[in-house]
Protein backbone atom coordinates (compact mmCIF):
# COMPACT_ATOMS: atom_id res chain seq x y z
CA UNK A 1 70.29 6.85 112.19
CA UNK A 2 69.03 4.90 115.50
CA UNK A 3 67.64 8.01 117.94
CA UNK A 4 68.98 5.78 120.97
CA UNK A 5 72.19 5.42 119.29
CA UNK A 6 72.64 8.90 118.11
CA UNK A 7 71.03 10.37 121.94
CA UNK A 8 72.85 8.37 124.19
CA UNK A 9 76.41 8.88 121.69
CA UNK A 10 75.53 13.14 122.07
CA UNK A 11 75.20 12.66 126.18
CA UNK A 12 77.95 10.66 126.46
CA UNK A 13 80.09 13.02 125.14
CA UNK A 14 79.24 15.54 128.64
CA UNK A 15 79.06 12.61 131.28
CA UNK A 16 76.75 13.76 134.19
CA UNK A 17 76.38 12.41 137.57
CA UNK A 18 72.90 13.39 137.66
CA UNK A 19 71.18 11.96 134.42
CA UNK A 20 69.68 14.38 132.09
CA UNK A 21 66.79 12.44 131.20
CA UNK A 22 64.51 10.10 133.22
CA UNK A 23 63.01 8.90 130.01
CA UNK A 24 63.67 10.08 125.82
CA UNK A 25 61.42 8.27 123.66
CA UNK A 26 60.80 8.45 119.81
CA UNK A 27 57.65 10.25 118.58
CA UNK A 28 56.22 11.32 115.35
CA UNK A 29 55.98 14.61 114.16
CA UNK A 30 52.17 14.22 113.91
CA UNK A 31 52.39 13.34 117.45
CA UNK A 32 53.76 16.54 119.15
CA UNK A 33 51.16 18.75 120.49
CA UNK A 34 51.54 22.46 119.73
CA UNK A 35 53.04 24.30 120.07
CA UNK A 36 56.49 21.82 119.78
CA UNK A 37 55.19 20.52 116.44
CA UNK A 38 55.69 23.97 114.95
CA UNK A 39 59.26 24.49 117.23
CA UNK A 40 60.74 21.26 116.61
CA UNK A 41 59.19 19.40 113.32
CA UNK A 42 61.33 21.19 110.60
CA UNK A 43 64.43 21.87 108.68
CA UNK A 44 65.51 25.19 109.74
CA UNK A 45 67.41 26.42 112.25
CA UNK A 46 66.51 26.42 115.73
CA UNK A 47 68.41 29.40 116.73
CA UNK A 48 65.95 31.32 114.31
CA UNK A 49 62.99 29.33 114.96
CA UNK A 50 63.05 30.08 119.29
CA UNK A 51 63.75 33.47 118.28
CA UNK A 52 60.84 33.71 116.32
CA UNK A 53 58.57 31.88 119.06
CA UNK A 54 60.23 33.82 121.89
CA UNK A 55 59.96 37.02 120.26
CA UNK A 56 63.44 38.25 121.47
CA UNK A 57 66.91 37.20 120.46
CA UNK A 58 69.06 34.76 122.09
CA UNK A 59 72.48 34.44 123.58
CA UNK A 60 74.36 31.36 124.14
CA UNK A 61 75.72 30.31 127.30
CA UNK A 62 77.91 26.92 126.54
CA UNK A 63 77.87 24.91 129.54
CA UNK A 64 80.75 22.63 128.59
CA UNK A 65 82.97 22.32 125.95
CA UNK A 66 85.83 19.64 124.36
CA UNK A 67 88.03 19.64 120.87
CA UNK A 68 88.99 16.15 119.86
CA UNK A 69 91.03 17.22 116.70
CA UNK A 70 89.04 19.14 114.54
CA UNK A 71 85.40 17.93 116.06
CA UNK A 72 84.26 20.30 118.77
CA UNK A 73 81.44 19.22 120.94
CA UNK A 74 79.35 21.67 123.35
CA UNK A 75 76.61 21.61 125.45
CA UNK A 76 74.54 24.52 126.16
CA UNK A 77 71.59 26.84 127.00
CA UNK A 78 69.74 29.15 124.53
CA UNK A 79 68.72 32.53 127.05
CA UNK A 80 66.48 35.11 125.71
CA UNK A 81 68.72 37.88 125.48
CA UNK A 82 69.68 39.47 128.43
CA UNK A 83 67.91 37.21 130.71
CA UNK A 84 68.31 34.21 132.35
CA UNK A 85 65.04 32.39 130.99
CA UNK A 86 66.54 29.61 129.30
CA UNK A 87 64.26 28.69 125.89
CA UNK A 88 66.59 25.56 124.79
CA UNK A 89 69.40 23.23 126.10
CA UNK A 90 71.42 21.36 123.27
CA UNK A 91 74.38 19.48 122.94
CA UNK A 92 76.44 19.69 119.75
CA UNK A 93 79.05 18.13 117.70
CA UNK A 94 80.98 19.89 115.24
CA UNK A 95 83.29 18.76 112.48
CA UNK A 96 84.79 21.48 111.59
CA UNK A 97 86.48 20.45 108.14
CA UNK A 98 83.59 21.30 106.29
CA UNK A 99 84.18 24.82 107.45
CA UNK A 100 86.17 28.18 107.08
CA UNK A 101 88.80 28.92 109.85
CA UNK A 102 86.61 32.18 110.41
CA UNK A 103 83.44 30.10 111.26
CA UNK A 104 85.82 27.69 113.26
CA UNK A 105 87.20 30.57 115.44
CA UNK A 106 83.77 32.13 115.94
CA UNK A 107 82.08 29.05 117.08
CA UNK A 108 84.97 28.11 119.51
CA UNK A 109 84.26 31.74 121.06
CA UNK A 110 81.47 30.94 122.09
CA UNK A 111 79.92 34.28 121.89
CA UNK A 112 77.40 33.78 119.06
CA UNK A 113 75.07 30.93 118.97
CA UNK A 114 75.72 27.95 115.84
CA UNK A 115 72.81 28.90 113.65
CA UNK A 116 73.46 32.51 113.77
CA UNK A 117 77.08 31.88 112.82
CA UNK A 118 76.41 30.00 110.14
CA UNK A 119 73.58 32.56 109.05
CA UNK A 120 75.98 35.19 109.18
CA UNK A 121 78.85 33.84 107.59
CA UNK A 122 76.46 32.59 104.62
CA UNK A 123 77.45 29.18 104.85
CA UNK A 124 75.41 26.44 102.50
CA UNK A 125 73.69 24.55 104.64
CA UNK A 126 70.71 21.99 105.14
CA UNK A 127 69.13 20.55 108.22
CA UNK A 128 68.35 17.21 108.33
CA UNK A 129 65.50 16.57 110.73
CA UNK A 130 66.60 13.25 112.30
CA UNK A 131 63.78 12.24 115.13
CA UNK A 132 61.57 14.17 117.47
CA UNK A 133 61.99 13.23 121.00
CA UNK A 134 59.37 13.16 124.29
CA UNK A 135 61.84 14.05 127.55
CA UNK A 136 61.19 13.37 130.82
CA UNK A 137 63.70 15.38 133.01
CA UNK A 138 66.11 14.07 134.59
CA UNK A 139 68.22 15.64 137.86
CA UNK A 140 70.57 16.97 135.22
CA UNK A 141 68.23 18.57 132.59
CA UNK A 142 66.27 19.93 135.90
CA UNK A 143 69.12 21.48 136.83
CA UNK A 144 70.42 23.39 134.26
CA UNK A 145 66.84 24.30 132.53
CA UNK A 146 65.42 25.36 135.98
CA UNK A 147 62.62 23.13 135.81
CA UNK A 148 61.42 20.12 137.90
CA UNK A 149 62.85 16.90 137.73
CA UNK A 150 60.26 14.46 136.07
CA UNK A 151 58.65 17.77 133.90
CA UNK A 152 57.95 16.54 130.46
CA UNK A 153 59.14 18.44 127.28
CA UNK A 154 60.37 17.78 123.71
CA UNK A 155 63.45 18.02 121.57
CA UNK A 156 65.02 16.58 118.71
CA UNK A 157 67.93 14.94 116.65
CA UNK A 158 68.85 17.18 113.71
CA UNK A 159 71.98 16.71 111.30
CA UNK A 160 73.24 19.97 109.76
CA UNK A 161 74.91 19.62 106.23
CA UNK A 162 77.70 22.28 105.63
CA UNK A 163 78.39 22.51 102.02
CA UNK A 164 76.63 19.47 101.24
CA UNK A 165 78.49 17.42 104.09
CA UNK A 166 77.10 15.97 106.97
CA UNK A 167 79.06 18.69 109.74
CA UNK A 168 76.96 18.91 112.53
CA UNK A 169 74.79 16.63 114.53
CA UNK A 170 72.67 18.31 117.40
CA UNK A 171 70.36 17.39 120.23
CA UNK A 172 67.61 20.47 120.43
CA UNK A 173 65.53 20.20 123.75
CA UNK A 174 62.69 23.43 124.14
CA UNK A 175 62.30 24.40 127.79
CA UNK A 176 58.80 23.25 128.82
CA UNK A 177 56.02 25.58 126.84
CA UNK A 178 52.89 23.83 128.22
């Protein structure tokens, strides 16, 4: 996977007029300074993993939403639970053939967020940590995190594998922590 290719193909899927990002660039793991290295360079779930650092659970609020066939695509904002602090902004694209029509219907609801579906409907699953990413905010990003254009954060590319098939591809961007 090219991290352009596979960033600018997840954004493109929720055209903005104000641009999410000023700047994304590649970084190594070793690279991120805590505590992102710890919230970002791994293979589990973020849903579990904010949770953890955040020390509350976490709704979902999906922004914006499209089903092309059987691939769903979403972008939204991980909340501490009831609050509006938003911990995480992601965009996400679903094929949901490598799923059960119960874990379809329950992800289209929006209610729940991914990881915590899949969690709770015991599906097999892997995460594939694809790149870790240094953001610049954008207008966009700004806007919906609640942060100032130009702030600088992290996220990352991750590929979920559903029963040993490459289902879900995410972009993962922590609300600023430094």
């Amino acid at each position: 996977m090219n991290p352009q290719d596979e960033l600018d193909a997840l954004v493109r899927l929720f055209p903005n007029e104000q641009p999410l990002f000023e700047q994304a660039e590649h970084v190594s793991s070793a690279s991120l300074p805590d505590p992102y290295k710890s919230l970002l360079a791994h293979n589990h779930h973020m849903t579990v993993t904010m949770e953890e650092y955040h020390k509350s659970a976490v709704d979902v609020r999906v922004l914006d939403q499209r089903l092309d066939e059987n691939v769903y695509s979403r972008a939204i904002l991980l909340l501490k639970t009831g609050t509006e602090e938003v911990v995480q902004f992601g965009i996400v694209r679903f094929n949901f053939d490598y799923v059960t029509k119960a874990v379809k219907e329950e992800i289209l609801a929006g209610k729940i967020p991914l990881g915590r579906v899949l969690i709770n409907h015991n599906v097999l699953r892997h995460v594939d940590l694809g790149a870790v990413l240094r953001i610049t905010a954008g207008p966009g990003l700004a806007k919906v995190m609640k942060i100032e254009p130009g702030g600088i954060t992290y996220g990352r590319l991750a590929t979920i594998f559903c029963n040993q098939q490459p289902a879900i591809d995410l972009l993962e961007v922590s609300a600023p922590l430094l």
